[in-house]
Every structure is written in C-alpha cells, then in structure tokens.
C-alpha atoms as a PDB file:
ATOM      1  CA  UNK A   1       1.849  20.050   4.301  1.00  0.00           C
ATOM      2  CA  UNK A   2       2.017  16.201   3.862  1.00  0.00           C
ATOM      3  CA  UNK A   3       1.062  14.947   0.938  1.00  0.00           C
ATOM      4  CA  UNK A   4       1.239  10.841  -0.756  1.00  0.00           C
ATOM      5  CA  UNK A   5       0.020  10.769  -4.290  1.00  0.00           C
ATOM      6  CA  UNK A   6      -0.279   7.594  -5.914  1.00  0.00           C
ATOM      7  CA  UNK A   7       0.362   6.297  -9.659  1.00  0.00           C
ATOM      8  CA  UNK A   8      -0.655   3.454 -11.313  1.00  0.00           C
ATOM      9  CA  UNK A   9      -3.262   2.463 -11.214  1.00  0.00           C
ATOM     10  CA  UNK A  10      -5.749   1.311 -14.375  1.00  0.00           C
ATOM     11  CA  UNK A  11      -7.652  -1.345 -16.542  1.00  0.00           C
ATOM     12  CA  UNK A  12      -5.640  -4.479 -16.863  1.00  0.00           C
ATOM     13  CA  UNK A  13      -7.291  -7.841 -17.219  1.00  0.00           C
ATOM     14  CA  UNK A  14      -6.610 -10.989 -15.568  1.00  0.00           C
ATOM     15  CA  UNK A  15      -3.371 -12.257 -14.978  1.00  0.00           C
ATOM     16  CA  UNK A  16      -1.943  -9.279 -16.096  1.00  0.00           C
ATOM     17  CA  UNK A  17      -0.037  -6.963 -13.557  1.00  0.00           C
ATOM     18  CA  UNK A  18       0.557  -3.360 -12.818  1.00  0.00           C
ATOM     19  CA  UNK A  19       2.643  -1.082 -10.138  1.00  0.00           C
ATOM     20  CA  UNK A  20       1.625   1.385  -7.829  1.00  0.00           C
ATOM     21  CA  UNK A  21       3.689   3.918  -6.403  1.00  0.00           C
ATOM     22  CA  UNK A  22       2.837   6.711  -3.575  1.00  0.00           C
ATOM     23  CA  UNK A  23       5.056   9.641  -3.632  1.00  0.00           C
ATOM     24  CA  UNK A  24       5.063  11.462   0.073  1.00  0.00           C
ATOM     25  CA  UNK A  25       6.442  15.242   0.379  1.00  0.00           C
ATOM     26  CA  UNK A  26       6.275  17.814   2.943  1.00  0.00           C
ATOM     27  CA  UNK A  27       8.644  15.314   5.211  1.00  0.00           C
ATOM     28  CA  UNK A  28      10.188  12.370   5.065  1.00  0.00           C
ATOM     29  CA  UNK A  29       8.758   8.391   5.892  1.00  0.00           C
ATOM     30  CA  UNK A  30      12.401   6.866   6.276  1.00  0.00           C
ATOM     31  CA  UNK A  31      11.853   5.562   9.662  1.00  0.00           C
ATOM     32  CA  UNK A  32       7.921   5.061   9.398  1.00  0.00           C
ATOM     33  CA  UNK A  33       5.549   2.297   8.689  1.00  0.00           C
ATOM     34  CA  UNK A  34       4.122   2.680   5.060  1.00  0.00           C
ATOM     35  CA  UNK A  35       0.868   0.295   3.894  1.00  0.00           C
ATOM     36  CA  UNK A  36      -1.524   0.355   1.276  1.00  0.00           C
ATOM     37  CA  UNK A  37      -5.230  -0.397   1.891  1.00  0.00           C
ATOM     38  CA  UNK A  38      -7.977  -1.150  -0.931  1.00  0.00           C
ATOM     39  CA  UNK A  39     -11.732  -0.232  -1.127  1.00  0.00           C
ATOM     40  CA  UNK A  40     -14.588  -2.268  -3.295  1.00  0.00           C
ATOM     41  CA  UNK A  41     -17.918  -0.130  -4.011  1.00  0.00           C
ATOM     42  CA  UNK A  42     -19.615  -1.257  -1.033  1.00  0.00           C
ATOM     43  CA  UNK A  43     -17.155  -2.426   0.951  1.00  0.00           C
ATOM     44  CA  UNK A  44     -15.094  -1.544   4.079  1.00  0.00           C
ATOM     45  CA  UNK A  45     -11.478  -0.298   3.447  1.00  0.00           C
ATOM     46  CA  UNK A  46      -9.137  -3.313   3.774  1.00  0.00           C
ATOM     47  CA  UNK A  47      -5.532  -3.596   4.245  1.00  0.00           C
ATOM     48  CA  UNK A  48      -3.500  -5.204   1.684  1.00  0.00           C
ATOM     49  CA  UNK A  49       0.401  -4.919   2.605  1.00  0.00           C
ATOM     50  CA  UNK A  50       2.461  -3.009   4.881  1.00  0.00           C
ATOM     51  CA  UNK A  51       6.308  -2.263   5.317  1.00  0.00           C
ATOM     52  CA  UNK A  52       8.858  -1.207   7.932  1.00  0.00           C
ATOM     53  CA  UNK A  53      10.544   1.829   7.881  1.00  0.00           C
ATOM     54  CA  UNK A  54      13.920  -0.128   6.806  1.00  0.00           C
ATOM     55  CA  UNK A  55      11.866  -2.104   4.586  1.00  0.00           C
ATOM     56  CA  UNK A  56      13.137  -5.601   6.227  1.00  0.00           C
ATOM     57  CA  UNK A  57       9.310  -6.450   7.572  1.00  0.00           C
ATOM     58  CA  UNK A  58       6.729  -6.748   4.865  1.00  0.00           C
ATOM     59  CA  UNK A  59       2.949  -7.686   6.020  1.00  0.00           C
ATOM     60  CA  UNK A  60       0.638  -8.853   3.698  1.00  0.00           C
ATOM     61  CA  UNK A  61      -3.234  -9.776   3.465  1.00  0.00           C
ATOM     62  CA  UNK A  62      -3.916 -13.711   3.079  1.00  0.00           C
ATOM     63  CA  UNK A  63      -5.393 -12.977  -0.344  1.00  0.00           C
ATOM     64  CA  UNK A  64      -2.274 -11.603  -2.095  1.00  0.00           C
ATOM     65  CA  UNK A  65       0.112 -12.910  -0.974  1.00  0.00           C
ATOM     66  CA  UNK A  66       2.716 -14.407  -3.258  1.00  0.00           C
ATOM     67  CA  UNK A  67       1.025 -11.859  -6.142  1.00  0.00           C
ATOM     68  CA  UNK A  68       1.534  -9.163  -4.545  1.00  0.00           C
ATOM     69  CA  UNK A  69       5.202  -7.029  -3.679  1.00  0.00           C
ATOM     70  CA  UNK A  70       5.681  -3.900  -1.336  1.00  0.00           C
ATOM     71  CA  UNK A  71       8.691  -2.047  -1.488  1.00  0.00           C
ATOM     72  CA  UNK A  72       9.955   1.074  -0.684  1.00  0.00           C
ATOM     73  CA  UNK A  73      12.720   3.952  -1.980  1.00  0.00           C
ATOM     74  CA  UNK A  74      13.566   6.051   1.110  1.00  0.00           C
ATOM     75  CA  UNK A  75      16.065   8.119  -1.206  1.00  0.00           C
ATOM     76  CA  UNK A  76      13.010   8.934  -3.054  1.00  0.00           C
ATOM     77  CA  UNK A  77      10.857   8.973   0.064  1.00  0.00           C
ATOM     78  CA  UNK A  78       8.627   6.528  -2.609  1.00  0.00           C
ATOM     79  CA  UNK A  79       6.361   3.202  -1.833  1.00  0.00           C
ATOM     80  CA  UNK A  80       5.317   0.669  -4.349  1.00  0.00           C
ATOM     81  CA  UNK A  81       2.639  -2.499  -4.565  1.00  0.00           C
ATOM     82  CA  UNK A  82       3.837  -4.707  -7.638  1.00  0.00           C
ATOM     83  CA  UNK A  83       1.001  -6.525  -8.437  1.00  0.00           C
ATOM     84  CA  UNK A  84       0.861  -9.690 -10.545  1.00  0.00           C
ATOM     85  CA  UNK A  85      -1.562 -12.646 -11.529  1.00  0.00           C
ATOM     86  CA  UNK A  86      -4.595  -9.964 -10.647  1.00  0.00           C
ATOM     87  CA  UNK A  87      -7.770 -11.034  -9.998  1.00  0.00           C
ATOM     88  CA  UNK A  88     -10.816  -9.403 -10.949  1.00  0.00           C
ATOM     89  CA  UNK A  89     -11.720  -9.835  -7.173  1.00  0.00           C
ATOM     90  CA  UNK A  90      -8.450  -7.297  -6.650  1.00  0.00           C
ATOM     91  CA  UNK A  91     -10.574  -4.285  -8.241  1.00  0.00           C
ATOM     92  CA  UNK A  92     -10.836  -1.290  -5.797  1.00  0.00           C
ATOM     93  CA  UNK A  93      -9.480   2.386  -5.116  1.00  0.00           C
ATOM     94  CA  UNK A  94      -6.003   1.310  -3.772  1.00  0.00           C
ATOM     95  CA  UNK A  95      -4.609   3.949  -1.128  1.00  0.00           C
ATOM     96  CA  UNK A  96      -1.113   4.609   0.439  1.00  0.00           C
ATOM     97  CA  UNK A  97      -0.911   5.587   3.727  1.00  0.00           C
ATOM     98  CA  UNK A  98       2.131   6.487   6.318  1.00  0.00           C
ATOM     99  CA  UNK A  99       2.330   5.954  10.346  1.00  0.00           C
ATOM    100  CA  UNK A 100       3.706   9.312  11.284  1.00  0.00           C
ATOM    101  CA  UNK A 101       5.289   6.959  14.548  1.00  0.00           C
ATOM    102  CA  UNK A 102       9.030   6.262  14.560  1.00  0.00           C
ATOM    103  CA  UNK A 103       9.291   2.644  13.814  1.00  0.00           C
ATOM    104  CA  UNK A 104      10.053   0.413  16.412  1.00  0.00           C
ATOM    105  CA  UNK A 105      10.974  -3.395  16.253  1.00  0.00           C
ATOM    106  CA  UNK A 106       8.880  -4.777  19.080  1.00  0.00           C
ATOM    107  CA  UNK A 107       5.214  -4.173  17.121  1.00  0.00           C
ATOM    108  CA  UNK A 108       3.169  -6.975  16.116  1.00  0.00           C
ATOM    109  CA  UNK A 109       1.799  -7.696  12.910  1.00  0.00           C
ATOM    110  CA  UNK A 110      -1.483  -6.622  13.732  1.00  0.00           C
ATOM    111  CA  UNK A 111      -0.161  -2.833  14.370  1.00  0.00           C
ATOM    112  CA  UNK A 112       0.569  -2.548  10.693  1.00  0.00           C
ATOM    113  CA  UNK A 113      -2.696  -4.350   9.454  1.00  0.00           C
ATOM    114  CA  UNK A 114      -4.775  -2.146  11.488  1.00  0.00           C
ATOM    115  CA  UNK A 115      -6.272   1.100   9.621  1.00  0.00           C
ATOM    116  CA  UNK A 116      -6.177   3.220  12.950  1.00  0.00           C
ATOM    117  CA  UNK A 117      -2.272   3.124  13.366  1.00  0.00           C
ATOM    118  CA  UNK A 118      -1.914   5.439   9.562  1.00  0.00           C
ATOM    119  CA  UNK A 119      -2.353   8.795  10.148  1.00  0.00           C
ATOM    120  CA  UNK A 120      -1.539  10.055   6.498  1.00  0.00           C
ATOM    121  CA  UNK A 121      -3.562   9.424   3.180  1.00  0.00           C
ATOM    122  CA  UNK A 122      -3.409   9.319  -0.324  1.00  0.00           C
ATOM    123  CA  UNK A 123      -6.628  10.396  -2.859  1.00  0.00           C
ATOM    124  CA  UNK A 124      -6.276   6.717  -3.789  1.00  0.00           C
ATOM    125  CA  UNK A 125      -5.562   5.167  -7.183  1.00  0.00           C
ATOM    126  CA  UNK A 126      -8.205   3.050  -9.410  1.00  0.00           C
ATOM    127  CA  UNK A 127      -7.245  -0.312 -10.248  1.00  0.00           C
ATOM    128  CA  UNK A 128      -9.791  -2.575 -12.202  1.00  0.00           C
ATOM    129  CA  UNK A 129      -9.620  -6.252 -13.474  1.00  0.00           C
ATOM    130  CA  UNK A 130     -11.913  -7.376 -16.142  1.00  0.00           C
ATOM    131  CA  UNK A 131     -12.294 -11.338 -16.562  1.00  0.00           C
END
C-alpha cells in the first residue's frame, strides 16, 4: 500500500518560512516525478513545484518562485517545499503527490505542472499566513 504523509505544515506569519516534507512508503519514488500542489477554501487545486526523479529538473509556479525550494532525499524516499518570504496569499492545504511513471528526459514542463500526470496523494498539510 502506497502511502505520502506530509509534515510541516502550520501558522507562521508573513515573511516567515516553514518546510514541508512528504514521506512515501510501500515503494520507492527514486526514478519518479514528485510535485506538490496547494488548495485555497474555494479554490481549484493548483500546482506549486515539481521535481525529477534525479532531482536535476525543478518546475515551479510563477508565484513562488525564488521563495519557494523543492528537493528531494531518494535515500529516504523523502520530498520537501522550503518555503520562505510567505505570503498570506500562500495559505492552503499543501499536498505531495508522486507520478508512478519512470521518469524520462524528453517531457515538457507542462507534464509535471499538470494534476492528471500524479497518480499518488498525500492527506495534505495546513499551512496558514496571517498578515
């Protein structure tokens, strides 16, 4: 049984910074696509970064980018989304998700932004930024 749990999430007001991390188990991600997507109360679920299976492409949403970091630990089979100067507009239920497809190096950007290529999910993680 597959299974990503993330950690990290909280309160934290603006400016500040916290990190996520999504554990998986019941098989490895080495050589998969990882992301994490967001959702706002009344919103649609958005995607927010995305890495390779190596971890030499990272993909990230126009919004964060230069505040946010992905990374990933395959030894630990382990994801993570630094995130610094945050914005109240950054509060949502952040999820991890995993591509269960090998990676390959001849997929556009858009595969990893897109929420139909992750076929693995997290419970999601609360992350809100009071002004």
């Amino acid at each position: 049984q597959v299974q990503l749990v993330e950690s990290g999430g909280g309160l934290v007001q603006a400016g500040g910074s916290l990190r996520l991390s999504c554990a998986a188990s019941g098989r490895t991600f080495a050589r998969n696509a990882m992301a994490w997507f967001r959702q706002a109360p009344g919103n649609e679920r958005e995607f927010v970064a995305a890495v390779s299976g190596t971890g030499s492409r990272t993909y990230y949403t126009d919004s964060v980018k230069g505040r946010f970091t992905i990374s990933r630990d395959n030894a630990k089979n382990t994801v993570y989304l630094q995130m610094n100067s945050l914005k109240p507009e950054d509060t949502a239920v952040y999820y991890c998700a995993a591509d269960v497809a090998l990676e390959s190096p001849y997929r556009s950007g858009t595969y990893y932004r897109e929420l139909r290529t992750y076929d693995h999910w997290g419970q999601g993680t609360q992350v809100t930024v009071s002004s």
